[in-house]
N, C-alpha and C. Protein backbone atom coordinates (compact mmCIF):
# COMPACT_ATOMS: atom_id res chain seq x y z
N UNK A 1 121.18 70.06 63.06
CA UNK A 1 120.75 68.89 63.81
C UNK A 1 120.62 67.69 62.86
N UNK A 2 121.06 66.44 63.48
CA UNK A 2 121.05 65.82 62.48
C UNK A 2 119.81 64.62 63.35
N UNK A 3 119.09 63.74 62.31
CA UNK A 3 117.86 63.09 62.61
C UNK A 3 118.85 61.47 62.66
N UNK A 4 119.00 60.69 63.74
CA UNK A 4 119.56 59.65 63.71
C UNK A 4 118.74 58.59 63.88
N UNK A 5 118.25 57.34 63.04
CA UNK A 5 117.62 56.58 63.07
C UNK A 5 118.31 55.38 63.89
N UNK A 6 117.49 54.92 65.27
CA UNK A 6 118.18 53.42 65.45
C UNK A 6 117.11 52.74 65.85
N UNK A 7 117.63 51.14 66.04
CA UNK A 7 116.26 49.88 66.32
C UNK A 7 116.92 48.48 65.98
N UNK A 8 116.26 47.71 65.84
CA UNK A 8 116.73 46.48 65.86
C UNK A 8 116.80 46.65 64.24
N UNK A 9 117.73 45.44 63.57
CA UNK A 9 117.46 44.81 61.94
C UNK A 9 116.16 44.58 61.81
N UNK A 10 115.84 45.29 60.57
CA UNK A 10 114.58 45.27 59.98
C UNK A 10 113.50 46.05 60.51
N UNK A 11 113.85 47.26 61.43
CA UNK A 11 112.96 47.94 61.63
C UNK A 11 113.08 48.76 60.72
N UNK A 12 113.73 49.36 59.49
CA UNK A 12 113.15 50.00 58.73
C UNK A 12 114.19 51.02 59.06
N UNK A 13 115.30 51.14 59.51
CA UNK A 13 116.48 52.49 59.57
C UNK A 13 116.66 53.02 58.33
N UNK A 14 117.09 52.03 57.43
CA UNK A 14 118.07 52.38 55.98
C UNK A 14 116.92 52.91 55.24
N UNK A 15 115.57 52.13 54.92
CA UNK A 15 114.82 52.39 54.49
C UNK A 15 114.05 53.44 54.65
N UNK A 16 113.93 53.99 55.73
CA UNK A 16 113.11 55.18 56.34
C UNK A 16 113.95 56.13 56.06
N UNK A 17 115.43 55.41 56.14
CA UNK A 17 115.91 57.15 56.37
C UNK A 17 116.18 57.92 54.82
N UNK A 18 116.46 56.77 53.97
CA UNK A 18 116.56 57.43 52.57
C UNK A 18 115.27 58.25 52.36
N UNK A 19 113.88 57.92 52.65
CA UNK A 19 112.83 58.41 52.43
C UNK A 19 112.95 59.87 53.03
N UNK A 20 113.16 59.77 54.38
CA UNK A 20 113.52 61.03 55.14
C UNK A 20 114.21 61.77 55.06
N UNK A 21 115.00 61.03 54.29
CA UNK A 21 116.48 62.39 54.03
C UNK A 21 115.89 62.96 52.52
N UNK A 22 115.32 62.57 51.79
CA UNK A 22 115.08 62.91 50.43
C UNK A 22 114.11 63.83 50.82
N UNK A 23 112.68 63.60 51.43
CA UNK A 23 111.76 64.80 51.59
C UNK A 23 112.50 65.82 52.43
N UNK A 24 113.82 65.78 53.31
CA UNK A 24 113.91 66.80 53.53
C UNK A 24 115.32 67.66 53.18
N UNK A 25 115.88 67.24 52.04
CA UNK A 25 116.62 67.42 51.12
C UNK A 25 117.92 67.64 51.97
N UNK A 26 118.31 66.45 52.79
CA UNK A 26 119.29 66.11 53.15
C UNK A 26 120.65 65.05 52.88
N UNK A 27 121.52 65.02 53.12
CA UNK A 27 122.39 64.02 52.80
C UNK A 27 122.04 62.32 53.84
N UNK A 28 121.94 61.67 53.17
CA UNK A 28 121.66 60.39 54.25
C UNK A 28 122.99 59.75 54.63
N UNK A 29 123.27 58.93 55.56
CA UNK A 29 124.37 58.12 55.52
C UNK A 29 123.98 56.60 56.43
N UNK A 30 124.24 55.35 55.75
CA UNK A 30 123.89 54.23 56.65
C UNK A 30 125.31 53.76 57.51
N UNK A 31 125.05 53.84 58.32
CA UNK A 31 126.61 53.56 59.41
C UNK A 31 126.96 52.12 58.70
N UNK A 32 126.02 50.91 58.16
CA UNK A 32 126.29 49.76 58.24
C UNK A 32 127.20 49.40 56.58
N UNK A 33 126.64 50.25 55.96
CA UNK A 33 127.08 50.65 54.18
C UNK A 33 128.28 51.00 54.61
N UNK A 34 128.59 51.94 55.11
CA UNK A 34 129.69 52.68 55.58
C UNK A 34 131.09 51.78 55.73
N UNK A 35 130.60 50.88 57.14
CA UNK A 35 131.85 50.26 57.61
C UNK A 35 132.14 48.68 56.04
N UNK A 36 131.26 48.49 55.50
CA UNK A 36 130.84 47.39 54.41
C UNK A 36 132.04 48.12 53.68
N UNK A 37 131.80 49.23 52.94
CA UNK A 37 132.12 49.73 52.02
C UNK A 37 134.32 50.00 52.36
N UNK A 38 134.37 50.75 53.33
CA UNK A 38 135.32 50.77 53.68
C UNK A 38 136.24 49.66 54.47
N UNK A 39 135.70 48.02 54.58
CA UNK A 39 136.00 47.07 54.95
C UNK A 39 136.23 45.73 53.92
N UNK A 40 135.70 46.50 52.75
CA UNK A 40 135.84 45.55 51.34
C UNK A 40 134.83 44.86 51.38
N UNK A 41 134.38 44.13 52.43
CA UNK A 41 133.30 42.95 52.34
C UNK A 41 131.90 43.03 53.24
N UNK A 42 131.25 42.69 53.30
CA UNK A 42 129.80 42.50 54.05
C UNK A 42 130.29 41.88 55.32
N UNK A 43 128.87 42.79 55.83
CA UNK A 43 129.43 42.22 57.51
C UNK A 43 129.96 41.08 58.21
N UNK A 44 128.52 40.35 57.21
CA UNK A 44 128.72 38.38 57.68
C UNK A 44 129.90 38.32 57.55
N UNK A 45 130.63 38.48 56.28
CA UNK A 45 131.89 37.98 55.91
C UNK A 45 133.46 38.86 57.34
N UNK A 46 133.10 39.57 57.64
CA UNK A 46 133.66 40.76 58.51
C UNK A 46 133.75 40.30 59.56
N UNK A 47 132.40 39.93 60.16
CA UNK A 47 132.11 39.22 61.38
C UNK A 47 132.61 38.02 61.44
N UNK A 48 132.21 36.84 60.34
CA UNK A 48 132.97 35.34 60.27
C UNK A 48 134.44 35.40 60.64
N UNK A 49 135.28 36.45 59.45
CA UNK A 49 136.68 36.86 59.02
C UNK A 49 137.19 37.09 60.91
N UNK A 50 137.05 37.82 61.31
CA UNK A 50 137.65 38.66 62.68
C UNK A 50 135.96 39.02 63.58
N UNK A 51 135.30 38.55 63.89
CA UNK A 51 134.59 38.49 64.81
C UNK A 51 133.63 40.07 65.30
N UNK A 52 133.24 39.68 65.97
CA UNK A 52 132.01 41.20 66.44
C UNK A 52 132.61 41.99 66.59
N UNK A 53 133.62 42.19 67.82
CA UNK A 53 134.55 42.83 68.32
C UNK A 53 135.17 43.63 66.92
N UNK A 54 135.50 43.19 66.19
CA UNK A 54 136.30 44.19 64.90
C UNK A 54 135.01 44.74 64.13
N UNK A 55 134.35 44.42 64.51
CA UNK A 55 133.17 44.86 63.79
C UNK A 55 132.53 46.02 64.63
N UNK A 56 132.29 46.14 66.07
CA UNK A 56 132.14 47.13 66.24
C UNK A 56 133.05 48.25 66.35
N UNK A 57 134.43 47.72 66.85
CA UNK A 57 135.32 48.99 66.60
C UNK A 57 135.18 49.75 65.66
N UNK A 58 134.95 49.23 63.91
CA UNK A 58 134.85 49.16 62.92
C UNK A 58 133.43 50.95 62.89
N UNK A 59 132.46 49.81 63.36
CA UNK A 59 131.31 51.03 63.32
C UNK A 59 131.22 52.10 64.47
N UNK A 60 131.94 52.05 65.02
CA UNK A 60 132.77 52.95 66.16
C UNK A 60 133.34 54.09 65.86
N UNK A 61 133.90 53.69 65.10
CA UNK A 61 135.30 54.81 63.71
C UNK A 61 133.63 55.42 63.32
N UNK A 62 133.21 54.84 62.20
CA UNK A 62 131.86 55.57 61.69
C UNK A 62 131.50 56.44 62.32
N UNK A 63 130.71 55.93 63.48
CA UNK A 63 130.12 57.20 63.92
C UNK A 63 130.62 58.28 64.52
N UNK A 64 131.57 58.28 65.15
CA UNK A 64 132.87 58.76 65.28
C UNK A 64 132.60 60.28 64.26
N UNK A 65 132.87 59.60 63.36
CA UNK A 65 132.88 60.30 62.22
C UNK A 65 131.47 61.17 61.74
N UNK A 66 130.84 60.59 61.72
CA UNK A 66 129.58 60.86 61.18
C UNK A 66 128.37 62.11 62.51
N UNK A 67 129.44 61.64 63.84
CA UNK A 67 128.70 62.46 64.41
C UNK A 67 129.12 64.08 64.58
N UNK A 68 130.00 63.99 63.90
CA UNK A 68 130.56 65.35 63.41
C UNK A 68 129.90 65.55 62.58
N UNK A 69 129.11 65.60 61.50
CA UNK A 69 128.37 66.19 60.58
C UNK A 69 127.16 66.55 61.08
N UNK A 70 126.48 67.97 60.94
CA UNK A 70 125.36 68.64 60.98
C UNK A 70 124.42 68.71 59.63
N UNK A 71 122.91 68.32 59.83
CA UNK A 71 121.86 68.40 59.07
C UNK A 71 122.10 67.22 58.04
N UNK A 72 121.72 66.04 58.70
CA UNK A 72 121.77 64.56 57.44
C UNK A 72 121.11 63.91 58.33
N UNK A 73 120.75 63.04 57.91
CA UNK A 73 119.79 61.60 58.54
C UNK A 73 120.55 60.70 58.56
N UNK A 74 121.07 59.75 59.73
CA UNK A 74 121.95 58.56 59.79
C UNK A 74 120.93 57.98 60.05
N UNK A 75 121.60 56.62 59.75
CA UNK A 75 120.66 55.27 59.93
C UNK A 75 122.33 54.37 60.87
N UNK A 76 122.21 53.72 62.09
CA UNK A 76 123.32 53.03 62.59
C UNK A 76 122.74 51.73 62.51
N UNK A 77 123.68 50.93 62.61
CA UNK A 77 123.59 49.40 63.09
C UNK A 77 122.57 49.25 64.46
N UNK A 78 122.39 48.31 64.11
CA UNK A 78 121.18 48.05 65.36
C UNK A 78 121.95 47.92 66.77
N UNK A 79 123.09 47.62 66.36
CA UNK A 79 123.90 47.21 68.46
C UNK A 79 124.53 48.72 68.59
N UNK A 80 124.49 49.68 67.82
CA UNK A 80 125.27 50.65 68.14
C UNK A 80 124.78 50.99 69.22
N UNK A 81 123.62 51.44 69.64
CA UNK A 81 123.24 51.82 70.82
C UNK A 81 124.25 51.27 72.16
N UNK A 82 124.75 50.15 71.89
CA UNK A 82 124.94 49.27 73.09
C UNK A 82 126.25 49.86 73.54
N UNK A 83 126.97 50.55 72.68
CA UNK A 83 128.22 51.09 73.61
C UNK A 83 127.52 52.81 73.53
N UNK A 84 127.59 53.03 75.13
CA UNK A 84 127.41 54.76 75.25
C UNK A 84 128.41 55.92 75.05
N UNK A 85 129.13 55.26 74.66
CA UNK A 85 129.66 56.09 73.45
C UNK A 85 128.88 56.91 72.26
N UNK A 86 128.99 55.84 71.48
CA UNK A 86 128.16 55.85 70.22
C UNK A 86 127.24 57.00 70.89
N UNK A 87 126.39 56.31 71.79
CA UNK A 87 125.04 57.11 72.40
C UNK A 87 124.92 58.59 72.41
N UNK A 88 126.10 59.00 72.91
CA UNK A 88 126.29 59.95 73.58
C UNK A 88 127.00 61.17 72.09
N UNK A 89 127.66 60.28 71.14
CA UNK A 89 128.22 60.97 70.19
C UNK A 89 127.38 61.45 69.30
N UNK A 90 126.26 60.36 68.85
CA UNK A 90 124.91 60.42 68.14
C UNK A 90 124.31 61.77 68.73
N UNK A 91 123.89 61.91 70.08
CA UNK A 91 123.41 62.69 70.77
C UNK A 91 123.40 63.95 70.80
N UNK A 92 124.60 64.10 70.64
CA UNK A 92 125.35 65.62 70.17
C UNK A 92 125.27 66.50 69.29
N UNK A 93 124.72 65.91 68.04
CA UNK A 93 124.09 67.05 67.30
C UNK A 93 123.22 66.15 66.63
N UNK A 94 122.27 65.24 67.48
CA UNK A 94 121.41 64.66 66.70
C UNK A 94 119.99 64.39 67.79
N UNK A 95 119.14 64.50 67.23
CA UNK A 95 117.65 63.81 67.77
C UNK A 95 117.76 61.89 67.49
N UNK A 96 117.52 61.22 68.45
CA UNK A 96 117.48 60.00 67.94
C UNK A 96 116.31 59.14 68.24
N UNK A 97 116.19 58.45 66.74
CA UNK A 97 114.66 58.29 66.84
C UNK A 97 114.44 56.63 67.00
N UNK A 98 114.09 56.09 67.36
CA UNK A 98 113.88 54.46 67.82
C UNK A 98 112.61 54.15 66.74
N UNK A 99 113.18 53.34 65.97
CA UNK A 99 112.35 52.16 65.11
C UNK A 99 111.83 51.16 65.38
N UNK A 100 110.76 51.13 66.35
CA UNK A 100 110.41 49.47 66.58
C UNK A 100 109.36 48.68 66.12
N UNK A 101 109.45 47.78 65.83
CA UNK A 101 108.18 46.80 65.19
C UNK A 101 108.18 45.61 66.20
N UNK A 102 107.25 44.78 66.12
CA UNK A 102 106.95 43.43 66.79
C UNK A 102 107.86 42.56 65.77
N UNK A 103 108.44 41.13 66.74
CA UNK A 103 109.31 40.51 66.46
C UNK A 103 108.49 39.58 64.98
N UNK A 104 107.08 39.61 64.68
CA UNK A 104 107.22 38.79 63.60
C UNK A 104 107.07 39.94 62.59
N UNK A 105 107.23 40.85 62.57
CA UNK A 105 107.42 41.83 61.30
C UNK A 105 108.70 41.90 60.81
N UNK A 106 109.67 41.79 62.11
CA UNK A 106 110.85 42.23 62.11
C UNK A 106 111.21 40.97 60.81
N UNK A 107 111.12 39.75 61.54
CA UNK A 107 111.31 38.67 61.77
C UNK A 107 111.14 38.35 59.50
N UNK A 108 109.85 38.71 59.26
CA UNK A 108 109.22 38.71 58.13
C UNK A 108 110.10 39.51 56.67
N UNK A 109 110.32 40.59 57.32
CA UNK A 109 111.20 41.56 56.44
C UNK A 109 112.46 41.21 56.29
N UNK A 110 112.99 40.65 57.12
CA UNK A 110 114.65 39.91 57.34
C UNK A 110 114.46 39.22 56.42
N UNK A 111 113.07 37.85 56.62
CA UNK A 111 113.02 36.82 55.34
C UNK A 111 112.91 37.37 53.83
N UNK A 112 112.28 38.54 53.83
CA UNK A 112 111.99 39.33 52.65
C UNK A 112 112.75 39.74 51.43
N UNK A 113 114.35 40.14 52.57
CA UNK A 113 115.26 40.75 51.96
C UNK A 113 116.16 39.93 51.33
N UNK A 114 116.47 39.93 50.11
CA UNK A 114 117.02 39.20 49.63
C UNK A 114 118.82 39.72 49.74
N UNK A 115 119.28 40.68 50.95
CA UNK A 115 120.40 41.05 50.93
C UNK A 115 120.68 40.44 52.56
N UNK A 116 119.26 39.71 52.68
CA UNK A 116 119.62 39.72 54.81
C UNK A 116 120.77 38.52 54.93
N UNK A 117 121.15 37.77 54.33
CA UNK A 117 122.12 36.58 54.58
C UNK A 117 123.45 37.77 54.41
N UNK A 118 123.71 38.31 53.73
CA UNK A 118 125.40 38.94 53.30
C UNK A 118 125.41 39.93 54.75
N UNK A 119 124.11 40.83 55.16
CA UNK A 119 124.35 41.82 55.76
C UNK A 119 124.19 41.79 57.31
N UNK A 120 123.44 40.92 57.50
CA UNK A 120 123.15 40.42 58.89
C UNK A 120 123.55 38.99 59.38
N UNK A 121 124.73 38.78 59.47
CA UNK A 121 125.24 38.06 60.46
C UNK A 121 124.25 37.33 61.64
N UNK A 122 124.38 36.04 62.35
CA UNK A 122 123.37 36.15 63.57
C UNK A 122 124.13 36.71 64.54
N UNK A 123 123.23 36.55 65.37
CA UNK A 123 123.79 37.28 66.86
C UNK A 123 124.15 36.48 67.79
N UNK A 124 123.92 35.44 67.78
CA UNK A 124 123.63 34.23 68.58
C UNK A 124 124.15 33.06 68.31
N UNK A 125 124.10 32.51 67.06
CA UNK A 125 123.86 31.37 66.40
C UNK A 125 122.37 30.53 66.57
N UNK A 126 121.48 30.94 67.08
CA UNK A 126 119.91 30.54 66.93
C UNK A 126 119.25 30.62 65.82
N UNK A 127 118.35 29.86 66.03
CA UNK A 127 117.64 30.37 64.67
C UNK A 127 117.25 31.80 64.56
N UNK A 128 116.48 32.33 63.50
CA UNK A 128 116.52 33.25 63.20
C UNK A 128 114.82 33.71 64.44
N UNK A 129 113.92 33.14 64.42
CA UNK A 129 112.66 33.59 65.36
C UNK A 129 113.30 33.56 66.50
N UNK A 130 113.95 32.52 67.13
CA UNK A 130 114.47 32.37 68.62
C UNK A 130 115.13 33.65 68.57
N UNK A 131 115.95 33.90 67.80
CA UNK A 131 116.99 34.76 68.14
C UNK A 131 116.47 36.76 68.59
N UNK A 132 115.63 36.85 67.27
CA UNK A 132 114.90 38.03 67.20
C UNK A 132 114.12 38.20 68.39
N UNK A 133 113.47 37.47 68.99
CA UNK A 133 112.67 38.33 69.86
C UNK A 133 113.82 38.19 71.18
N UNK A 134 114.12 37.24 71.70
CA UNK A 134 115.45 37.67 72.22
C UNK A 134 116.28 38.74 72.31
N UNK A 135 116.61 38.87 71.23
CA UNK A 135 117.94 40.15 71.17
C UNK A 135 117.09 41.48 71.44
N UNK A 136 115.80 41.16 71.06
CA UNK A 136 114.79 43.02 71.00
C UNK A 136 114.88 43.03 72.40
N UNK A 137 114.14 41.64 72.73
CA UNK A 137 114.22 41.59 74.39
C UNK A 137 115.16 42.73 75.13
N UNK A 138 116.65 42.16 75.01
CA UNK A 138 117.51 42.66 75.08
C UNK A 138 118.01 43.78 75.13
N UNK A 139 117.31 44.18 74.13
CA UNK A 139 118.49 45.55 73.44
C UNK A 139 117.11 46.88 74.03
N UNK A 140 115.63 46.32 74.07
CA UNK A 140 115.01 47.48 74.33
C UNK A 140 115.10 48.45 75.12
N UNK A 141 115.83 48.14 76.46
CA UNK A 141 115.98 49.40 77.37
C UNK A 141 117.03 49.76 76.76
N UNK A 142 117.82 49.53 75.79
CA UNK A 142 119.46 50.40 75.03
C UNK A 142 118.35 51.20 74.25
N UNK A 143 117.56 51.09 73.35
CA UNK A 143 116.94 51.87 72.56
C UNK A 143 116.39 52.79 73.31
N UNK A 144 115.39 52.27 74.26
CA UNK A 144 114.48 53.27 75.05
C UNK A 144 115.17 54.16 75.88
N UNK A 145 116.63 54.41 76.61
CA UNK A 145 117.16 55.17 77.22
C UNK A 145 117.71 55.90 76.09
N UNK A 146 118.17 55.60 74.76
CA UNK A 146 118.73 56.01 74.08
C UNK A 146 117.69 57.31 73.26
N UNK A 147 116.70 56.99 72.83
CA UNK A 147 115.85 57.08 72.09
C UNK A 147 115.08 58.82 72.43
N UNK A 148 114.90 59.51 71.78
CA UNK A 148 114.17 60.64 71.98
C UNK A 148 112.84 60.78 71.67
N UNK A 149 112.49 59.98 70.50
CA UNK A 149 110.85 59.55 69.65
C UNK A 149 111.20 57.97 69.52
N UNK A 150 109.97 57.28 69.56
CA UNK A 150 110.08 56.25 69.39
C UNK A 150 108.83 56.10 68.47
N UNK A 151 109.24 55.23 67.01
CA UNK A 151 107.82 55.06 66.45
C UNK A 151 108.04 54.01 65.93
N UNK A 152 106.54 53.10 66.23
CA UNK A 152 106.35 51.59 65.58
C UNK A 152 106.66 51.36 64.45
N UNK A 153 106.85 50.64 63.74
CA UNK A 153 106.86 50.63 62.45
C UNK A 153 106.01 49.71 61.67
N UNK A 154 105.24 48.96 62.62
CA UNK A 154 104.73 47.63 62.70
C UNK A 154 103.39 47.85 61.39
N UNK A 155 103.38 47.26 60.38
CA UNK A 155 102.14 47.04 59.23
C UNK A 155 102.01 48.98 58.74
N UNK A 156 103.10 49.64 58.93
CA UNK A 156 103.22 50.83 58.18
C UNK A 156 103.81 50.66 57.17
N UNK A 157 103.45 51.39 55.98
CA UNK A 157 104.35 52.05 54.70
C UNK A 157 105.02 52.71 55.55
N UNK A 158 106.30 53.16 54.48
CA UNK A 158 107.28 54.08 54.26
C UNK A 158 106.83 55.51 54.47
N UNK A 159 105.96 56.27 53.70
CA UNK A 159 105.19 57.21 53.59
C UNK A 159 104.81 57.36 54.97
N UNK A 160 103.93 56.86 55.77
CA UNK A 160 103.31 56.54 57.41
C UNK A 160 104.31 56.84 58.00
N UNK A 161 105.48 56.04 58.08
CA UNK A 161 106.27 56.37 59.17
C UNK A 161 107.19 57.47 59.08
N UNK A 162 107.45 57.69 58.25
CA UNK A 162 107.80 59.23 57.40
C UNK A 162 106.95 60.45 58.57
N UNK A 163 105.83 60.33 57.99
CA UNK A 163 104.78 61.24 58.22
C UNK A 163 104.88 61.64 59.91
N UNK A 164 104.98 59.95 60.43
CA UNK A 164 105.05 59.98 61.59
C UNK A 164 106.16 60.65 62.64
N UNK A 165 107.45 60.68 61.95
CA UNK A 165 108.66 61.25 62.45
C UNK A 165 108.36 62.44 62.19
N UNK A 166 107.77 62.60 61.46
CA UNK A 166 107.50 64.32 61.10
C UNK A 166 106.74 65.08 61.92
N UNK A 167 105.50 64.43 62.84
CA UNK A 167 104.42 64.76 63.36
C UNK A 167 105.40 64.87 64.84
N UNK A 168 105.79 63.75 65.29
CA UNK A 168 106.17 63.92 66.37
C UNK A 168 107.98 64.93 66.67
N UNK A 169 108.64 65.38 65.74
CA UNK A 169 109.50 65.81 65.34
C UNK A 169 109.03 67.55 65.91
N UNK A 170 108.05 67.49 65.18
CA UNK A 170 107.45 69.11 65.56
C UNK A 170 106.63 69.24 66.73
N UNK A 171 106.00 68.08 66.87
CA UNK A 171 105.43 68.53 68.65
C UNK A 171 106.68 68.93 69.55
């Protein structure tokens, strides 16, 4: 079984899941590294270059791929949810766990990262607050139908939410 992390940017996927895959001495894989790595360039540049559309085909192939592998922790792009595809492929040999935080955490950690301009593209062209609570708006019933556990992530460590996938993992 594999543990699939999804949620909006900046809920903490990539980050949680390295943590999670290490305590449980698994292989991790980030869908978003993935299509980066095998696309030469960062998303922004991916997305600017040929648009969303090649970009999700792009992470499409990934999971594709990735949902053939048993016992690893994925972390996907935050819109993957949005084609049920993906959903349904994830699904298949995976538990999937929903990352959510409130839009000014989200919002905070984006500013934080000093990799969020190369890797996150907007969605919109809005600013970056307009845009975020918007798109969660949005995307939450894709997570919540999608989703098997759902845990906040909101003013947790790493360690916490760890703990927390773990707790509710075994109920």
């Amino acid at each position: 079984m594999n543990i699939v992390l999804i949620g909006y940017r900046g809920t903490g996927k990539s980050a949680v899941g390295r943590l999670l895959a290490d305590r449980l001495d698994l292989d991790f894989y980030d869908a978003d590294e993935i299509v980066e790595k095998r696309g030469g360039q960062s998303i922004q540049k991916m997305v600017a270059a040929k648009g969303w559309e090649f970009f999700r085909e792009r992470e499409k192939d990934v999971i594709r791929e990735l949902s053939g592998i048993d016992a690893a922790v994925i972390a996907t792009g935050g819109g993957a949810v949005l084609d049920p595809e993906n959903v349904r492929l994830l699904k298949h040999k995976g538990r999937l766990i929903w990352l959510d935080a409130d839009a000014q955490t989200v919002i905070a950690r984006m500013q934080a990262d000093t990799n969020n301009e190369q890797r996150r593209p907007s969605l919109t062209g809005s600013e970056p607050a307009d845009e975020t609570g918007a798109v969660m708006a949005a995307r939450a019933p894709f997570y919540r139908e999608a989703a098997d556990i759902c845990v906040d992530t909101s003013g947790k460590s790493l360690d916490e939410i760890v703990d927390e996938i773990f707790s509710k993992l075994a109920s």
